[in-house]
C-alpha atoms as a PDB file:
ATOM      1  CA  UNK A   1     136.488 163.500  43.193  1.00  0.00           C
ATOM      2  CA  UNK A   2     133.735 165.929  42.801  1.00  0.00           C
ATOM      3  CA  UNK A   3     131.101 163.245  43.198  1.00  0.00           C
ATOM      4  CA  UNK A   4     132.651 161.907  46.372  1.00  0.00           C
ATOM      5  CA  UNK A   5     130.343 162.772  49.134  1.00  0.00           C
ATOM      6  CA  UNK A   6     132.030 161.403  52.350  1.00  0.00           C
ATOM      7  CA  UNK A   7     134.863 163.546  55.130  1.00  0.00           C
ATOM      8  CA  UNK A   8     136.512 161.033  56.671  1.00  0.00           C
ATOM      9  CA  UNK A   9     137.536 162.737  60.388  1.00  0.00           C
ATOM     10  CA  UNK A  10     140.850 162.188  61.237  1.00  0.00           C
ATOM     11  CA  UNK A  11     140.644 162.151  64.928  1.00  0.00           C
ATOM     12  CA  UNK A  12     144.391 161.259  65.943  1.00  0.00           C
ATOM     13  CA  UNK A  13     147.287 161.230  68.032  1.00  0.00           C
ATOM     14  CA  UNK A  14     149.629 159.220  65.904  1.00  0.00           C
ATOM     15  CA  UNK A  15     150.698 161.055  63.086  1.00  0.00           C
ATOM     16  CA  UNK A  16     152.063 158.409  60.812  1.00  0.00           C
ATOM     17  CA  UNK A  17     149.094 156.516  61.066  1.00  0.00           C
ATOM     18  CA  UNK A  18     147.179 159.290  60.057  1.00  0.00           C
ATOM     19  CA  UNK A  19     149.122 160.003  57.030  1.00  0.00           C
ATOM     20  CA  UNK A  20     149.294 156.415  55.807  1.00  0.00           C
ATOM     21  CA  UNK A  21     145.025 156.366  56.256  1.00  0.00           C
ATOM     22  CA  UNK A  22     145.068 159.749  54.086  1.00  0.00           C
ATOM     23  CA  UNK A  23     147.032 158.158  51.527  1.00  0.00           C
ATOM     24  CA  UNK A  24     145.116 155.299  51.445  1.00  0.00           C
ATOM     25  CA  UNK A  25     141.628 156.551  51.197  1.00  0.00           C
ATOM     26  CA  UNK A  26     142.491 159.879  49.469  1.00  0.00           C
ATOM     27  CA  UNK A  27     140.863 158.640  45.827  1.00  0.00           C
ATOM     28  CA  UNK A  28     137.668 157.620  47.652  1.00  0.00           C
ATOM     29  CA  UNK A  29     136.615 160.948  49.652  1.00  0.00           C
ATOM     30  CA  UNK A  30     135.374 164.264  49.227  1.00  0.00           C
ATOM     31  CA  UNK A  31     137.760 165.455  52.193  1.00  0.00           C
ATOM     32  CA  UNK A  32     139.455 164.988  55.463  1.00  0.00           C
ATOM     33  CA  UNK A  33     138.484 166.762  58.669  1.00  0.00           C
ATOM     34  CA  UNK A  34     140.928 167.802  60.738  1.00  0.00           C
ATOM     35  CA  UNK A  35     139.595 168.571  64.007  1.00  0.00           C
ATOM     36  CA  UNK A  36     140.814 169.733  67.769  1.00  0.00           C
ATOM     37  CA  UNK A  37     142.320 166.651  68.637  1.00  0.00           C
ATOM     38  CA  UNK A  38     144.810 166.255  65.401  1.00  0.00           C
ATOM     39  CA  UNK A  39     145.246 170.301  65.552  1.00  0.00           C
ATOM     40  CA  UNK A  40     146.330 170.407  68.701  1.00  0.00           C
ATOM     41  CA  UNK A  41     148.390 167.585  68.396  1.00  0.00           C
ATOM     42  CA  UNK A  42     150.312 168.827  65.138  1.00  0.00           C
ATOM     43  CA  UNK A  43     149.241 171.710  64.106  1.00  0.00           C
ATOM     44  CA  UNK A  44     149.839 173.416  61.029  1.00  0.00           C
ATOM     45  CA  UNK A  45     152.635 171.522  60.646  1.00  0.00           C
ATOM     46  CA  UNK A  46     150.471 167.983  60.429  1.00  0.00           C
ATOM     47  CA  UNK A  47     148.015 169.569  58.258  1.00  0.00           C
ATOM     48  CA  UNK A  48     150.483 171.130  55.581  1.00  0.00           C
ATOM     49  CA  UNK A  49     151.793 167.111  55.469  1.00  0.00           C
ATOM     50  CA  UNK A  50     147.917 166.489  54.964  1.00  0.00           C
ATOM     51  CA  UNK A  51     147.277 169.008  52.805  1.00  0.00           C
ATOM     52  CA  UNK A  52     150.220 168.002  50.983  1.00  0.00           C
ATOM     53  CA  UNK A  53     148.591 164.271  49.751  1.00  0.00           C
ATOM     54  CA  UNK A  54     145.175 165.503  49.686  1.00  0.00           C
ATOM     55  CA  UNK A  55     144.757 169.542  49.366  1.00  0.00           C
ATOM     56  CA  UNK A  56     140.585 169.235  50.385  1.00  0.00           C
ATOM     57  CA  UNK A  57     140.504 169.510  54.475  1.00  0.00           C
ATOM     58  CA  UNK A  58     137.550 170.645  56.538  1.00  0.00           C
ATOM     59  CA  UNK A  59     139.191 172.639  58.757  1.00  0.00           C
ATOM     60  CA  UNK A  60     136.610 172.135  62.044  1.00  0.00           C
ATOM     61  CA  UNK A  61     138.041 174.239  64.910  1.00  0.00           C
ATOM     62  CA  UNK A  62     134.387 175.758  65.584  1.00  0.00           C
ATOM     63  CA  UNK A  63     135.154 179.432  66.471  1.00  0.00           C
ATOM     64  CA  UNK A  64     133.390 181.064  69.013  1.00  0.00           C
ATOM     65  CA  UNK A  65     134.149 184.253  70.104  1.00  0.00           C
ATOM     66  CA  UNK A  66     133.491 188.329  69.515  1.00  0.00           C
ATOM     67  CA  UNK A  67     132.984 189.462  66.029  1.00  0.00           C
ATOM     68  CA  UNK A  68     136.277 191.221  65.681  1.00  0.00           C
ATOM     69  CA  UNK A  69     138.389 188.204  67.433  1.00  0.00           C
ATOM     70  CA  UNK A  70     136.496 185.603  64.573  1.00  0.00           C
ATOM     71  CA  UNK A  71     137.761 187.475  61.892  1.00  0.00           C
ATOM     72  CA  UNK A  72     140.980 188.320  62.361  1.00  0.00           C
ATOM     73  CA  UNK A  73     141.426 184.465  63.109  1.00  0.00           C
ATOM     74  CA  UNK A  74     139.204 183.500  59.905  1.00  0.00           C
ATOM     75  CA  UNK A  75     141.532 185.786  58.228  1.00  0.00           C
ATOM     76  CA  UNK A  76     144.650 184.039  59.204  1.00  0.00           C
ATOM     77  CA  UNK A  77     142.948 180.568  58.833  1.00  0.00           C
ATOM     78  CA  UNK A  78     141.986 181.015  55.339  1.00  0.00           C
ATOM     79  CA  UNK A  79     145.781 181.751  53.918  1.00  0.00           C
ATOM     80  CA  UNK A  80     146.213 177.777  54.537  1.00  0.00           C
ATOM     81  CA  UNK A  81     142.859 177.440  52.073  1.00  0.00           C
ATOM     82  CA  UNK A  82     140.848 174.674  53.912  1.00  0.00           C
ATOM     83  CA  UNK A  83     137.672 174.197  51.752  1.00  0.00           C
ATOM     84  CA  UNK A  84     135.308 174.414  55.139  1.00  0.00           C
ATOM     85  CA  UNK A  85     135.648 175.698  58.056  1.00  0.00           C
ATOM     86  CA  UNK A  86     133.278 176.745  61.609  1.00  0.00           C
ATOM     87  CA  UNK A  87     131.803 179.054  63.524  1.00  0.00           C
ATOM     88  CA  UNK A  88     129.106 178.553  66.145  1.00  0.00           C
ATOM     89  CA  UNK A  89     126.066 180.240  65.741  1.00  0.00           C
ATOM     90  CA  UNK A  90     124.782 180.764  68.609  1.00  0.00           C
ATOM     91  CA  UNK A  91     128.268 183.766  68.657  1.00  0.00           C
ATOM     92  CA  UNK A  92     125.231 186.020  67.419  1.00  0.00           C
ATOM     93  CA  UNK A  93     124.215 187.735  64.189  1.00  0.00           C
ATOM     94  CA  UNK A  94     127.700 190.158  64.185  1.00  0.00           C
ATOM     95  CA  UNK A  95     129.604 187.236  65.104  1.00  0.00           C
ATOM     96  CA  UNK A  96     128.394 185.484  61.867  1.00  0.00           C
ATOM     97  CA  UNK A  97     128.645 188.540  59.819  1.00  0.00           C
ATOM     98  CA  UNK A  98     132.315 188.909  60.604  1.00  0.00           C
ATOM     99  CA  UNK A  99     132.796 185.992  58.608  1.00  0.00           C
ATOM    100  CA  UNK A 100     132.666 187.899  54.980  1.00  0.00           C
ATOM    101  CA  UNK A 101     136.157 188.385  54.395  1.00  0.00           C
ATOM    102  CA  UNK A 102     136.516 189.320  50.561  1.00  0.00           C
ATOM    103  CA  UNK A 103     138.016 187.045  48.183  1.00  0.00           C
ATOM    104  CA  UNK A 104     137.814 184.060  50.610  1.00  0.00           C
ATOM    105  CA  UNK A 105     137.707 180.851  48.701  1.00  0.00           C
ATOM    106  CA  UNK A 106     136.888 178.952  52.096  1.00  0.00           C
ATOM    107  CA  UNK A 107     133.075 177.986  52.556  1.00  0.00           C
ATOM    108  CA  UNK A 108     132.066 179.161  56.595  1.00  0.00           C
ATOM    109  CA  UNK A 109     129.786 176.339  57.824  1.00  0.00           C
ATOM    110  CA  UNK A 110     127.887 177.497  61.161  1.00  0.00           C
ATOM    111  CA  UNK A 111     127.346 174.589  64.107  1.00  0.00           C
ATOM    112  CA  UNK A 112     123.825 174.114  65.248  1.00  0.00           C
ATOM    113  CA  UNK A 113     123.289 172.046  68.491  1.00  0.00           C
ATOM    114  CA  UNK A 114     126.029 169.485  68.751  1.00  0.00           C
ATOM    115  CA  UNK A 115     125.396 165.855  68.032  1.00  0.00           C
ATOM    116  CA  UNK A 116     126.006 164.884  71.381  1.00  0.00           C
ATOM    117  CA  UNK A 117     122.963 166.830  72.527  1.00  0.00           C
ATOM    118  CA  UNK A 118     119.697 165.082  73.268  1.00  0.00           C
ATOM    119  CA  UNK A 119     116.302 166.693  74.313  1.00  0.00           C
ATOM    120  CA  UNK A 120     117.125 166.831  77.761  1.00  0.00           C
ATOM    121  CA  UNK A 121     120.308 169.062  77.372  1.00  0.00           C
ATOM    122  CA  UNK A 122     118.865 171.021  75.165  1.00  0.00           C
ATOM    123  CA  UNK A 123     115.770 171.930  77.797  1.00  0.00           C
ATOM    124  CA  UNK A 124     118.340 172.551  80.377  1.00  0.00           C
ATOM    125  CA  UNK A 125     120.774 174.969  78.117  1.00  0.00           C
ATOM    126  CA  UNK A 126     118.476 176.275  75.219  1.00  0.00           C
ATOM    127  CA  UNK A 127     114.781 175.819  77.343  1.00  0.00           C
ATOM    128  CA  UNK A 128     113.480 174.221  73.997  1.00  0.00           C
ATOM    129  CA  UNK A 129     112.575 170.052  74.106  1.00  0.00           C
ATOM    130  CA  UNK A 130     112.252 170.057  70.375  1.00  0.00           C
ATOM    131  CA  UNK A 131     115.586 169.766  68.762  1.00  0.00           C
ATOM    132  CA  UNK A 132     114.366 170.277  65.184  1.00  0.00           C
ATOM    133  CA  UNK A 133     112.788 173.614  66.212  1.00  0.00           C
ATOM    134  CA  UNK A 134     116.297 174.970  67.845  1.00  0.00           C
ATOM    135  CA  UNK A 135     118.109 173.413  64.815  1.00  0.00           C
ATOM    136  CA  UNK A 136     115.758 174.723  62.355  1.00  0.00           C
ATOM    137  CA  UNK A 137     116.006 178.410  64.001  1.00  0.00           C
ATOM    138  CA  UNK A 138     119.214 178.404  64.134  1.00  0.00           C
ATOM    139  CA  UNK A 139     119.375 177.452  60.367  1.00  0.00           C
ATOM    140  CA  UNK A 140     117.776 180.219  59.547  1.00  0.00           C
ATOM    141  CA  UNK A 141     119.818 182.681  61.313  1.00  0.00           C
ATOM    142  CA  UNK A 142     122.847 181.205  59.136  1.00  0.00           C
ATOM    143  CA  UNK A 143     121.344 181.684  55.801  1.00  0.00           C
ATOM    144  CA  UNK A 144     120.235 185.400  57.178  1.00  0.00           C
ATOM    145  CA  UNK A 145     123.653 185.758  57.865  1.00  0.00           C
ATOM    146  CA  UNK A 146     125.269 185.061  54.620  1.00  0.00           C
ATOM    147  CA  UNK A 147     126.964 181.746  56.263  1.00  0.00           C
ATOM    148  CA  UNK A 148     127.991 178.928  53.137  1.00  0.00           C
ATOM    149  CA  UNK A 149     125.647 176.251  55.135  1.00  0.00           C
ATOM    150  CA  UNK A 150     125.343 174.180  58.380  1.00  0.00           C
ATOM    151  CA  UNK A 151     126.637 171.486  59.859  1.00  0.00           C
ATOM    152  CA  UNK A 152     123.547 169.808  62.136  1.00  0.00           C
ATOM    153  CA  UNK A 153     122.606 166.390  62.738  1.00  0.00           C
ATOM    154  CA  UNK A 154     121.139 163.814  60.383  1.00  0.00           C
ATOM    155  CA  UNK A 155     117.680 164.304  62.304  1.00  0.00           C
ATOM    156  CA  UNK A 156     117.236 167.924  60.850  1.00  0.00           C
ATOM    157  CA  UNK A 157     118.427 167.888  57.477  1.00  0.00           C
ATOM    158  CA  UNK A 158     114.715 167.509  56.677  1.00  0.00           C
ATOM    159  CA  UNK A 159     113.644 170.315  58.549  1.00  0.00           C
ATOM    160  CA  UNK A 160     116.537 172.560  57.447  1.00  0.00           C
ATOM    161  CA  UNK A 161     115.751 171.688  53.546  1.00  0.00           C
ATOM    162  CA  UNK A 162     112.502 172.622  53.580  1.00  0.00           C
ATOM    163  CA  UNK A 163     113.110 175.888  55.751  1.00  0.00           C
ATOM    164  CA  UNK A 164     116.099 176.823  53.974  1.00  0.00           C
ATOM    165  CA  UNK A 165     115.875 175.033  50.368  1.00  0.00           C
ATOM    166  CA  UNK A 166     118.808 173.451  47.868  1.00  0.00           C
ATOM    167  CA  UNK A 167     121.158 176.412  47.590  1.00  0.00           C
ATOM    168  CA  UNK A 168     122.628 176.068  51.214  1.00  0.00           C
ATOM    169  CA  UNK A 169     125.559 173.270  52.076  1.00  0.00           C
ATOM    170  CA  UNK A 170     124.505 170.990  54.905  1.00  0.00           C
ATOM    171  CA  UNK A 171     127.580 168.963  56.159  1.00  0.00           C
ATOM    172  CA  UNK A 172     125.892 165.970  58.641  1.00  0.00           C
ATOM    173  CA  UNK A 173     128.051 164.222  61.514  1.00  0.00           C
ATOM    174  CA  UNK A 174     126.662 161.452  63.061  1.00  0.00           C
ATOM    175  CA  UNK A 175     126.956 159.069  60.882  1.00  0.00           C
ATOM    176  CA  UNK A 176     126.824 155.306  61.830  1.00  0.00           C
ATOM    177  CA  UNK A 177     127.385 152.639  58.778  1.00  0.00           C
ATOM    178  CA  UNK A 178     124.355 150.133  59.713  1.00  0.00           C
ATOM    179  CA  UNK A 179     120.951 150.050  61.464  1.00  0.00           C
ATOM    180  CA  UNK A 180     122.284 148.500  64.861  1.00  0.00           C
ATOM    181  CA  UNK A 181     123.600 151.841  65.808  1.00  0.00           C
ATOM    182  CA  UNK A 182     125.256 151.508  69.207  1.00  0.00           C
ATOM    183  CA  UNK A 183     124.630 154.292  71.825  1.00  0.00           C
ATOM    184  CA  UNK A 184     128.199 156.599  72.176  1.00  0.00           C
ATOM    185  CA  UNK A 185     128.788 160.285  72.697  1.00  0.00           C
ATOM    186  CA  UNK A 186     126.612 160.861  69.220  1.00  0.00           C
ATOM    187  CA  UNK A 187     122.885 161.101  70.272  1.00  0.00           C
ATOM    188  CA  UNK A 188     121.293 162.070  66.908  1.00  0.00           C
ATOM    189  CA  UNK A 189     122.616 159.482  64.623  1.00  0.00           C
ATOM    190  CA  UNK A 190     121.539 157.723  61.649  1.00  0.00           C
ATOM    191  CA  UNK A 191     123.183 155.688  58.282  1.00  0.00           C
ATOM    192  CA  UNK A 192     124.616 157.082  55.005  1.00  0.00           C
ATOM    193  CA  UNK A 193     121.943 156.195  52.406  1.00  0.00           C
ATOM    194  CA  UNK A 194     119.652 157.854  54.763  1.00  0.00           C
ATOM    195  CA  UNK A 195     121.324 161.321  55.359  1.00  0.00           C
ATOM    196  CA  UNK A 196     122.022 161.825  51.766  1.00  0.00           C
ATOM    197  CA  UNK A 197     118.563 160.623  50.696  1.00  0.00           C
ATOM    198  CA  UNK A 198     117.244 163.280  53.499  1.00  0.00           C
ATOM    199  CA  UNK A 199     119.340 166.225  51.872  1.00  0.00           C
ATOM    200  CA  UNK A 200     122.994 165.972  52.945  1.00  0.00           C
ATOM    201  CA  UNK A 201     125.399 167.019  50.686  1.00  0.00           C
ATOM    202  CA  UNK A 202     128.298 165.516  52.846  1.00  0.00           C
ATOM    203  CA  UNK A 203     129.099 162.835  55.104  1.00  0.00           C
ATOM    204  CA  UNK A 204     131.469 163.429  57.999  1.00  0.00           C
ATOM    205  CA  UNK A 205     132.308 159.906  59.464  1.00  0.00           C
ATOM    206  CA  UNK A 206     135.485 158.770  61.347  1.00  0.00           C
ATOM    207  CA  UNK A 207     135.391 155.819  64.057  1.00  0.00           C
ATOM    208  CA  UNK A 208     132.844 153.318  61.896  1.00  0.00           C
ATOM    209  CA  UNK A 209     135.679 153.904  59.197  1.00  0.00           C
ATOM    210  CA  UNK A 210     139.112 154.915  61.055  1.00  0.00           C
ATOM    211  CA  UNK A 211     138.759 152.192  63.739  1.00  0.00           C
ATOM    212  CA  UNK A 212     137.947 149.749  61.251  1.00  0.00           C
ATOM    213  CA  UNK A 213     140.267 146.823  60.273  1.00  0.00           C
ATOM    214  CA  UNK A 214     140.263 148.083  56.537  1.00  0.00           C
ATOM    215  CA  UNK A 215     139.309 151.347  56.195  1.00  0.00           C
ATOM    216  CA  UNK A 216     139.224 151.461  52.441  1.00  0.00           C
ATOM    217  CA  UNK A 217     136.772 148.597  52.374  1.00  0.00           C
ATOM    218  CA  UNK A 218     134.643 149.941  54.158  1.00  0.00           C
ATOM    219  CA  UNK A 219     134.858 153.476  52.968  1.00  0.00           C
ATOM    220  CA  UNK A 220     133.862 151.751  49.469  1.00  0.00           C
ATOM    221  CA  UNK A 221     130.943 149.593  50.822  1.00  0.00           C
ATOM    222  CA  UNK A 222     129.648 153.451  52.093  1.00  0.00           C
ATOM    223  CA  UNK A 223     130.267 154.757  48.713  1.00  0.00           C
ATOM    224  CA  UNK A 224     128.750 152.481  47.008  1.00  0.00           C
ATOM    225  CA  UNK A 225     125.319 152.650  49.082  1.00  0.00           C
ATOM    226  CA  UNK A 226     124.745 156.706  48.440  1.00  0.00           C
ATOM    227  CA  UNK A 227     126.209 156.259  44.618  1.00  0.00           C
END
């Protein structure tokens, strides 16, 4: 298990489904990510059936909020011992710093600029055109901050290895499973073999497998590309 390198997001309204796909792929992933739209849907009750078949969830409810509101919640998040969970950076240097609860076992991973983000947006909301630059800087105000790692886009894993170096976890979204990557709501995409060859230590895909008529198989043919 410890060499498995993919998250497979479980993006879901149908819990049944959901928990057949965990069983199923369970053997061939690092974790699952449980995100806003399973949460919300079934809440801890759907994740202790989750955690229940496979114990390693990233637990990717991205908080965002004042220091003292972030870790009271981190506080009550980490008693049902997800192995990752967020925090935006851009909440600011207390913000991130709120985040060092003693004894936690639960690795904080801080959001850079959303995958869904192009140059454009990031003009009109950050006033910066180059998305490695924001990305990068952002990066750095993680590691400053004693955060576990990043998650950021496939695009700036470079940039983030050589700013930050190996001892920092960078968790990539945006992952599409061939070259003939189709334009959807991720703007910063790019394949498996590439990400982890670029630095990545873990894959978070779900549609290219989830939506897939056999999930396994394909969750295999991925596996055995970054092997």
């Amino acid at each position: 298990m410890s060499s498995r390198k993919i998250i497979v997001a479980l993006d879901s309204d149908n819990l049944n489904k959901t928990l057949e796909l965990v069983r199923s792929l369970k053997k061939e992933v690092y974790a699952f990510k449980i995100g806003y739209q399973f949460f919300f849907n079934f809440g801890l009750t759907g994740y202790k059936k989750v955690f229940s078949i496979c114990p390693k969830i990233f637990l990717d409810l991205k908080l965002h909020d004042i220091p003292n509101t972030v870790e009271k919640g981190l506080k009550a998040l980490i008693k049902i011992k997800p192995v990752f969970t967020t925090i935006h950076i851009s909440g600011g240097d207390e913000m991130m710093k709120s985040t060092r609860i003693k004894g936690k076992e639960t690795k904080i991973l801080g959001v850079s600029i959303l995958t869904s983000m192009d140059k454009q947006l990031t003009k009109k909301y950050y006033n910066e055109t180059d998305v490695s630059n924001l990305v990068k800087k952002f990066a750095k105000f993680a590691k400053k901050n004693r955060l576990d790692g990043v998650v950021c886009s496939p695009k700036e894993i470079k940039y983030i290895r050589e700013e930050i170096g190996k001892n920092f976890i960078i968790v990539t979204p945006g992952i599409r499973v061939n070259n003939k990557i189709k334009s959807d709501d991720q703007k910063r995409v790019e394949t498996p073999k590439k990400a982890i060859d670029l630095g990545a230590n873990y894959l978070v895909i779900g549609r290219p497998i989830t939506e897939s008529k056999n999930p396994l198989k394909v969750l295999k043919e991925i596996n055995n590309t970054i092997s």
